[in-house]
Protein backbone atom coordinates (compact mmCIF):
# COMPACT_ATOMS: atom_id res chain seq x y z
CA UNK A 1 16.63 7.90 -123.13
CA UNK A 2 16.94 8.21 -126.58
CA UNK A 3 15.37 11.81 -128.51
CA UNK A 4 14.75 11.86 -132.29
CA UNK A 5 17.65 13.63 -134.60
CA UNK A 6 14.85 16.24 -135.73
CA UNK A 7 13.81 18.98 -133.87
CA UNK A 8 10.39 19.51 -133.29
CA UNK A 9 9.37 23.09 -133.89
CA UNK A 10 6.10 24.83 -134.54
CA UNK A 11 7.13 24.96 -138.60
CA UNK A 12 7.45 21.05 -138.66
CA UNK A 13 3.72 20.66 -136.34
CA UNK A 14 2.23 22.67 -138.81
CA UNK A 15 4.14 21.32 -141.78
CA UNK A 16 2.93 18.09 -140.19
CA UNK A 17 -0.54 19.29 -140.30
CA UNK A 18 -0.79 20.77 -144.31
CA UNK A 19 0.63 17.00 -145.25
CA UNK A 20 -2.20 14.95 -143.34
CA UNK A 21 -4.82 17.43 -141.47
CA UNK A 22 -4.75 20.78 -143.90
CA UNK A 23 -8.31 21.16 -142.00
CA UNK A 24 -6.07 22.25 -138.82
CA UNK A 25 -3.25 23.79 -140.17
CA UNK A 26 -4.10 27.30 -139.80
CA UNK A 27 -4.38 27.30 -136.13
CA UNK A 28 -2.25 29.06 -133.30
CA UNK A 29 0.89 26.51 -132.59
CA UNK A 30 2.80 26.85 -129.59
CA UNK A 31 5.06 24.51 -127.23
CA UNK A 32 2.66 22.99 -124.07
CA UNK A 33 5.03 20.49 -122.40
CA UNK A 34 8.34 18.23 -122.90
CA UNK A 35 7.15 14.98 -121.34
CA UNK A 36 8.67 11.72 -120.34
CA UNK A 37 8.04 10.05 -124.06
CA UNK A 38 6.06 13.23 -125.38
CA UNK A 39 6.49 16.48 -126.59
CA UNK A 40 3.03 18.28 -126.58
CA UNK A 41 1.83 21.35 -128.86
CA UNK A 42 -1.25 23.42 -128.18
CA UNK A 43 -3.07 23.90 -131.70
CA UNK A 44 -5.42 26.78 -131.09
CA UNK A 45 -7.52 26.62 -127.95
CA UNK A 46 -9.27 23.58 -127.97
CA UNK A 47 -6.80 20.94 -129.48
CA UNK A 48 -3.16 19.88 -128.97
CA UNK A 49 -0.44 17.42 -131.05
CA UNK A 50 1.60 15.29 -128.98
CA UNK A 51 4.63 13.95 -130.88
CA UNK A 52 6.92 11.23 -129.01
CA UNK A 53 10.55 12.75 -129.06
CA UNK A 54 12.07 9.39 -127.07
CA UNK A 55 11.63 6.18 -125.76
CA UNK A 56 10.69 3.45 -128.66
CA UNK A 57 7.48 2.37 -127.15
CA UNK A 58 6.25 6.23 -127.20
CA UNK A 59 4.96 4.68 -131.22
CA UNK A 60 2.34 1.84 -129.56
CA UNK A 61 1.60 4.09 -126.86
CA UNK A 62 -0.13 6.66 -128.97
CA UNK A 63 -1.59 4.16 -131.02
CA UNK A 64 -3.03 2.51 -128.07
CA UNK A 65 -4.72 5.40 -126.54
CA UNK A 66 -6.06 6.14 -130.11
CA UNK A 67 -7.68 3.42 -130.32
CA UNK A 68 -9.20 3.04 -126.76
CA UNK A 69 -9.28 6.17 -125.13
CA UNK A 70 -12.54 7.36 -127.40
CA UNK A 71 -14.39 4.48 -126.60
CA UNK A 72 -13.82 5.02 -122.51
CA UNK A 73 -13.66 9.30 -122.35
CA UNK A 74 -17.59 9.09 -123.03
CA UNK A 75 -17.68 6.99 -119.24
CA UNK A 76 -15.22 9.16 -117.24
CA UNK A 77 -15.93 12.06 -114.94
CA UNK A 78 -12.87 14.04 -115.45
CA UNK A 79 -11.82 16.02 -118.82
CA UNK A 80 -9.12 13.32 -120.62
CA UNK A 81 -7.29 14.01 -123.85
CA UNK A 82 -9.19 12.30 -126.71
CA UNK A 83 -8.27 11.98 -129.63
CA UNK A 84 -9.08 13.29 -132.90
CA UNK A 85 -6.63 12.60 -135.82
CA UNK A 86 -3.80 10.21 -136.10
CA UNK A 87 -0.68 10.81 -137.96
CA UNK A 88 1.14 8.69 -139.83
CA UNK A 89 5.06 8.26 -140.31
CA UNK A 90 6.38 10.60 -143.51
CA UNK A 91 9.61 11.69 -144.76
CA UNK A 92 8.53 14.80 -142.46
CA UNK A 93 8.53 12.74 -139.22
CA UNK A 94 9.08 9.33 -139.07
CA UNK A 95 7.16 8.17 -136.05
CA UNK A 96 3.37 8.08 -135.40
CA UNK A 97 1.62 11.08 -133.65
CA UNK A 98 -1.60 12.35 -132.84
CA UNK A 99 -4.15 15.50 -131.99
CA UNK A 100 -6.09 15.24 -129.50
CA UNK A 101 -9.01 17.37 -127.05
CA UNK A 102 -6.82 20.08 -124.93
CA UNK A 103 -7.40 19.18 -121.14
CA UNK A 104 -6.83 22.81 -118.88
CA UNK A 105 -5.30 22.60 -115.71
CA UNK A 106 -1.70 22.57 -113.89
CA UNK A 107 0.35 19.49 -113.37
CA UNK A 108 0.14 17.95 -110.25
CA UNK A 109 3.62 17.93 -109.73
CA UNK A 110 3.72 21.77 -110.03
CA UNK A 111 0.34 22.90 -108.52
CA UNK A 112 -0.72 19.91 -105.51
CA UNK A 113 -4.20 19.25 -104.73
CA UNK A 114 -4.95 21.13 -101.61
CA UNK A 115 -9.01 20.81 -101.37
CA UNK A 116 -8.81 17.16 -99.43
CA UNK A 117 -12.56 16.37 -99.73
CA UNK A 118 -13.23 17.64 -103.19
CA UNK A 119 -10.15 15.86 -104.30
CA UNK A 120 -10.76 12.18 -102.59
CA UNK A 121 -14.41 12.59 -104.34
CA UNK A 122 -13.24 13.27 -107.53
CA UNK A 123 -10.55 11.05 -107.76
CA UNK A 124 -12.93 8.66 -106.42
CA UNK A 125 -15.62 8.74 -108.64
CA UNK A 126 -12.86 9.10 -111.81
CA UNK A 127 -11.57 5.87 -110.48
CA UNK A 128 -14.84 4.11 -110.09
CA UNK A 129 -15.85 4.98 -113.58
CA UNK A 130 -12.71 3.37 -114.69
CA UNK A 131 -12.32 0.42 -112.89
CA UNK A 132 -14.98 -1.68 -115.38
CA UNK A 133 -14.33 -5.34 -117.01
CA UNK A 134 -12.22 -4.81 -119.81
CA UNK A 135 -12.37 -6.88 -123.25
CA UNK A 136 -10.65 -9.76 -124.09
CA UNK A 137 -8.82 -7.73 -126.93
CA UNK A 138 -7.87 -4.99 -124.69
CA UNK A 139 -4.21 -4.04 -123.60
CA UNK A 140 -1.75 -5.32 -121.51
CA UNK A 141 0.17 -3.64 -118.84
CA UNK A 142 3.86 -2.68 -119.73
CA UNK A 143 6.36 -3.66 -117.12
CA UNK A 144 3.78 -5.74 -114.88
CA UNK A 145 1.46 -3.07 -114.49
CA UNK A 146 -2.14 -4.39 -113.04
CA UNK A 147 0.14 -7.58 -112.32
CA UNK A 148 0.76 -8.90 -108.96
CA UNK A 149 3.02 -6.33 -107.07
CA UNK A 150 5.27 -9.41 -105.97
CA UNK A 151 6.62 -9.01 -109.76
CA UNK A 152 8.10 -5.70 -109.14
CA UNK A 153 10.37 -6.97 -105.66
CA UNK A 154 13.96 -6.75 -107.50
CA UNK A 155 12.86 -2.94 -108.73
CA UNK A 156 11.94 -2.30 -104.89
CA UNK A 157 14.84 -3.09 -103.60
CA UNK A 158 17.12 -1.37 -106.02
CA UNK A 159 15.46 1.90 -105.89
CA UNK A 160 15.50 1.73 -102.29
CA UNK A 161 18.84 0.83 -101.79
CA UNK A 162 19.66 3.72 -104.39
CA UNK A 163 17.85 5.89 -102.37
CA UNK A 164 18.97 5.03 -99.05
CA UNK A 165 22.63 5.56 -100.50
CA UNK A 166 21.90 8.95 -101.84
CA UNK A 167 20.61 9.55 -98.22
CA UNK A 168 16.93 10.51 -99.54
CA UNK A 169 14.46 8.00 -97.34
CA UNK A 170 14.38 9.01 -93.73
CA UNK A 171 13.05 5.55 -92.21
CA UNK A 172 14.10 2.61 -95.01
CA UNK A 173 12.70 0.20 -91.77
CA UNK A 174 9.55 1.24 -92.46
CA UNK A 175 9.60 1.84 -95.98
CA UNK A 176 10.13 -2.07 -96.36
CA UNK A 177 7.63 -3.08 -93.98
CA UNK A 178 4.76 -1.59 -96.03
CA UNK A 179 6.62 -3.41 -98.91
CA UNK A 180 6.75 -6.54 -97.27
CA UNK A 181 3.20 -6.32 -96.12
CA UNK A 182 1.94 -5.72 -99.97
CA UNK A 183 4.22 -8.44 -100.96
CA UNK A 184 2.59 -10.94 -98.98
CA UNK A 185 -1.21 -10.08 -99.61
CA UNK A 186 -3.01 -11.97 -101.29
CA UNK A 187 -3.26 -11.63 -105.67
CA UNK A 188 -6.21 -9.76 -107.07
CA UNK A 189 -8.41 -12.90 -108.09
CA UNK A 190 -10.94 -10.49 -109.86
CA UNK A 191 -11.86 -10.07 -113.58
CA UNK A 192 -9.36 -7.46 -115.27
CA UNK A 193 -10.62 -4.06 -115.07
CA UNK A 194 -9.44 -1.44 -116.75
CA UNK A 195 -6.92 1.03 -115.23
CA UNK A 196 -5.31 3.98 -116.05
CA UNK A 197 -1.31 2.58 -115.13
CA UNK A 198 0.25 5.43 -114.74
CA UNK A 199 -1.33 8.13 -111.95
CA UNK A 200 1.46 9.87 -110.96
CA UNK A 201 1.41 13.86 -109.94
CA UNK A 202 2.37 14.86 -113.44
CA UNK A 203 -0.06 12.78 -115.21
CA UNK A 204 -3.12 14.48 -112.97
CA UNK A 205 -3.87 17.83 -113.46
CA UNK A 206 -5.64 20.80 -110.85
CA UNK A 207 -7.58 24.03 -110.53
CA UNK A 208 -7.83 26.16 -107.51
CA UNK A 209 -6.55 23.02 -105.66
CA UNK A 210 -8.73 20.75 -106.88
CA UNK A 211 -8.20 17.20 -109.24
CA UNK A 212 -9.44 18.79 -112.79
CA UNK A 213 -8.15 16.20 -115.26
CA UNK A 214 -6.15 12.94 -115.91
CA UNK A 215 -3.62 13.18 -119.18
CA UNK A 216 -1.03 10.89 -120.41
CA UNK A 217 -2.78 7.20 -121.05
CA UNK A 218 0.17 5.68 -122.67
CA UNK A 219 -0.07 3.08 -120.42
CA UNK A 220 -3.85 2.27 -119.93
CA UNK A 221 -4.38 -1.49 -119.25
CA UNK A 222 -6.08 -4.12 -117.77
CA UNK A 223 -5.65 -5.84 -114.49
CA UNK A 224 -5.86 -5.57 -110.60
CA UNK A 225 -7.26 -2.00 -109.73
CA UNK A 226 -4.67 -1.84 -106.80
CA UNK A 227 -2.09 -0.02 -109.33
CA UNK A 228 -4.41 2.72 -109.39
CA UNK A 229 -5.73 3.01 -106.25
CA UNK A 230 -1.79 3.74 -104.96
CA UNK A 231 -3.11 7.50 -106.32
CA UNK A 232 -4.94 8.16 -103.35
CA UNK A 233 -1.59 8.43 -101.22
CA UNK A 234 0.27 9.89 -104.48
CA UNK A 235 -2.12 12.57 -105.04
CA UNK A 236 -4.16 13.84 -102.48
CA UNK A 237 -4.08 15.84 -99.74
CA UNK A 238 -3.48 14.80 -96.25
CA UNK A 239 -6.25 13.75 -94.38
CA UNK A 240 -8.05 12.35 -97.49
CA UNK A 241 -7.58 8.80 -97.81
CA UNK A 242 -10.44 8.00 -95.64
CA UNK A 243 -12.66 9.61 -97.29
CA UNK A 244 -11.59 8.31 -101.14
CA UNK A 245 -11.88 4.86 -99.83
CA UNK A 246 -15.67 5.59 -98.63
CA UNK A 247 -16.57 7.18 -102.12
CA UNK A 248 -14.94 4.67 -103.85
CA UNK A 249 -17.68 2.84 -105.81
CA UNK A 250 -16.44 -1.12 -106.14
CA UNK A 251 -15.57 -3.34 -103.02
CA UNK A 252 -12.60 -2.44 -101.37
CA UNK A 253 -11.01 -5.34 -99.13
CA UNK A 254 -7.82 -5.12 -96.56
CA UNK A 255 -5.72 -7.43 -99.34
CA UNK A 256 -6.38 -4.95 -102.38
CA UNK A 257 -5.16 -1.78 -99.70
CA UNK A 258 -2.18 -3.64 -99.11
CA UNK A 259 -1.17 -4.21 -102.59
CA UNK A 260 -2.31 -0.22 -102.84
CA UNK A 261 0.48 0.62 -100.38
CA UNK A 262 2.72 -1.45 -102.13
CA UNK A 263 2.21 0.58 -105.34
CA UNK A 264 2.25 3.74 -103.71
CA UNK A 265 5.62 3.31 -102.02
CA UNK A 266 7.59 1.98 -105.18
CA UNK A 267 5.77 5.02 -107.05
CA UNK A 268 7.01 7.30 -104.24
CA UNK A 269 10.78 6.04 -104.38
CA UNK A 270 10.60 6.23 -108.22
CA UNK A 271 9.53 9.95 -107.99
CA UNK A 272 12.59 10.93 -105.24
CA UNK A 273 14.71 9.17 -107.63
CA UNK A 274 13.77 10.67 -110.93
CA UNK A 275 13.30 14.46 -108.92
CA UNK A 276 16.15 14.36 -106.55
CA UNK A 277 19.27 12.10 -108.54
CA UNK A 278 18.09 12.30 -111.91
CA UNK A 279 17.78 8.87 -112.17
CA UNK A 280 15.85 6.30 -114.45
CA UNK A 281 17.82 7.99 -117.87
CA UNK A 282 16.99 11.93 -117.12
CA UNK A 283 19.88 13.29 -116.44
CA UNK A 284 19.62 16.36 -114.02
CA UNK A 285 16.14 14.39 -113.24
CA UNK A 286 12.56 16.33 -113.20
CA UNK A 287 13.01 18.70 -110.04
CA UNK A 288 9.22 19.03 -109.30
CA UNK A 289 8.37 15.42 -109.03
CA UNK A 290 10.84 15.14 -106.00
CA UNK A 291 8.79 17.09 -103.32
CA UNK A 292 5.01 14.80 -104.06
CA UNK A 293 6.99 11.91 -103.67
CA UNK A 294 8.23 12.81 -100.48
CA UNK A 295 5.56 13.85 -99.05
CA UNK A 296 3.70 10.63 -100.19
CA UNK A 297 6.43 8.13 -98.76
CA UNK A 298 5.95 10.34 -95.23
CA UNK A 299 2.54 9.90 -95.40
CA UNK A 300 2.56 5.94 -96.12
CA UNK A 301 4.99 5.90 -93.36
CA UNK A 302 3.00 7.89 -91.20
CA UNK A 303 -0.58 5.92 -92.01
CA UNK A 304 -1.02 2.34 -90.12
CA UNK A 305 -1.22 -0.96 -92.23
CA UNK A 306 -4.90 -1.87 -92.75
CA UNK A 307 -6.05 -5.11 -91.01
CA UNK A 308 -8.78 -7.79 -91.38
């Protein structure tokens, strides 16, 4: 990971703002969150700035959901940031940024969903919304995502020998059998749909224990629906699976839950890594993604294979 040289303050947002958006800079400005590629500024009580502060890609991320994101918020169930006004490079900042809608709520990572049924219908019907035929012209997936699962089997196994090393997976047996039954499922022959990429704990937000919004679409894309549907045993209670997969609005079939469980477990091993060794370039890692993931790779362990 690689952060800018300047240091983002609430001087240079608004600064940022009299240069390209003097309509917004006399609102509040105050630090929300340091993300993963993001830093993100609340501007006033309805709006925020998100600035990327690392990772080169952070540029065509923002400039991807810019672009997209309007055109699908319209269709979704679930507050999502939209957004507003794009900045442009300047002698001020020299990378892209943008202001979007303020989405309320608590990270997933730091406040779990806790009301199962609620939950598995909302994330359900969020999902279903989603999950439509994308364009020709629309995105690709960065680093296989909404690719076959097969593509990620040399990131599997270092991540779970890493973790097995570090002492952090209580049953590796089992961790590669639900692998090695996603591996060998059959490819997603469907049109490509679009999917959100990236539905991890901190990229979902709650209220009173309840799913309340989705943030972060950096990596929206197109392809197999499976990527996504690895949420249900990433975000929700226990006890709720059965219940997304009835409310789930497209067909679901046994080879599309197996690539699900696939995603899910190389999602949960990313998480212990990042939360527990700091891993994947943040040093001292992000503590509260390291208990979700846990509790996700028990319950994958604990919940049988689906069969034909």
């Amino acid at each position: 990971m690689t952060h800018i040289e300047i240091e983002i303050t609430p001087e240079l947002v608004r600064d940022l703002l009299r240069d390209q958006h003097p309509d917004l800079a006399g609102h509040p400005v105050r630090l929300g969150a340091r993300g993963w590629d993001n830093q993100l500024w609340r501007l006033g009580d309805d709006l925020a700035v998100r600035l990327p502060w690392a990772t080169d890609s952070a540029d065509a991320l923002l400039r991807k959901e810019h672009a997209w994101l309007p055109v699908l918020a319209p269709h979704l169930p679930l507050p999502v940031p939209v957004p507003q006004r794009l900045g442009e490079p300047s002698p001020l900042f020299p990378r892209p940024w943008i202001v979007t809608t303020w989405v309320p709520g608590s990270p997933a990572d730091r406040a779990p969903a806790t009301r199962a049924a609620e939950s598995a219908d909302t994330l359900a019907a969020f999902l279903s919304a989603l999950h439509r035929p994308a364009p020709a012209q629309a995105p690709a997936g960065r680093f296989g995502r909404g690719g076959p699962v097969t593509h990620h089997a040399a990131g599997f196994a270092e991540s779970l020998a890493s973790a097995i090393e570090l002492g952090l997976v209580p049953d590796p047996e089992a961790v590669h059998a639900i692998w090695d039954d996603a591996a060998t499922a059959p490819d997603w022959d469907g049109p490509a749909l679009w999917l959100h990429g990236d539905l991890h704990p901190a990229n979902v937000l709650t209220t009173d224990g309840a799913l309340s919004g989705v943030v972060d679409f950096g990596d929206l894309c197109t392809g197999d629906p499976a990527v996504d549907l690895a949420a249900a045993w990433i975000l929700l209670p226990d006890g709720a699976i059965d219940r997304f997969h009835a409310a789930y609005q497209h067909p679901l079939d046994t080879a599309m839950l197996r690539r699900a469980r696939g995603w899910a477990v190389l999602r949960a091993l990313t998480g212990i890594l990042i939360g527990d060794a700091g891993d994947h370039g943040r040093p001292g890692g992000k503590p509260t993604w390291g208990p979700p993931a846990h509790t996700s790779l028990q319950r994958l362990i604990a919940t049988p294979a689906p069969r034909p």
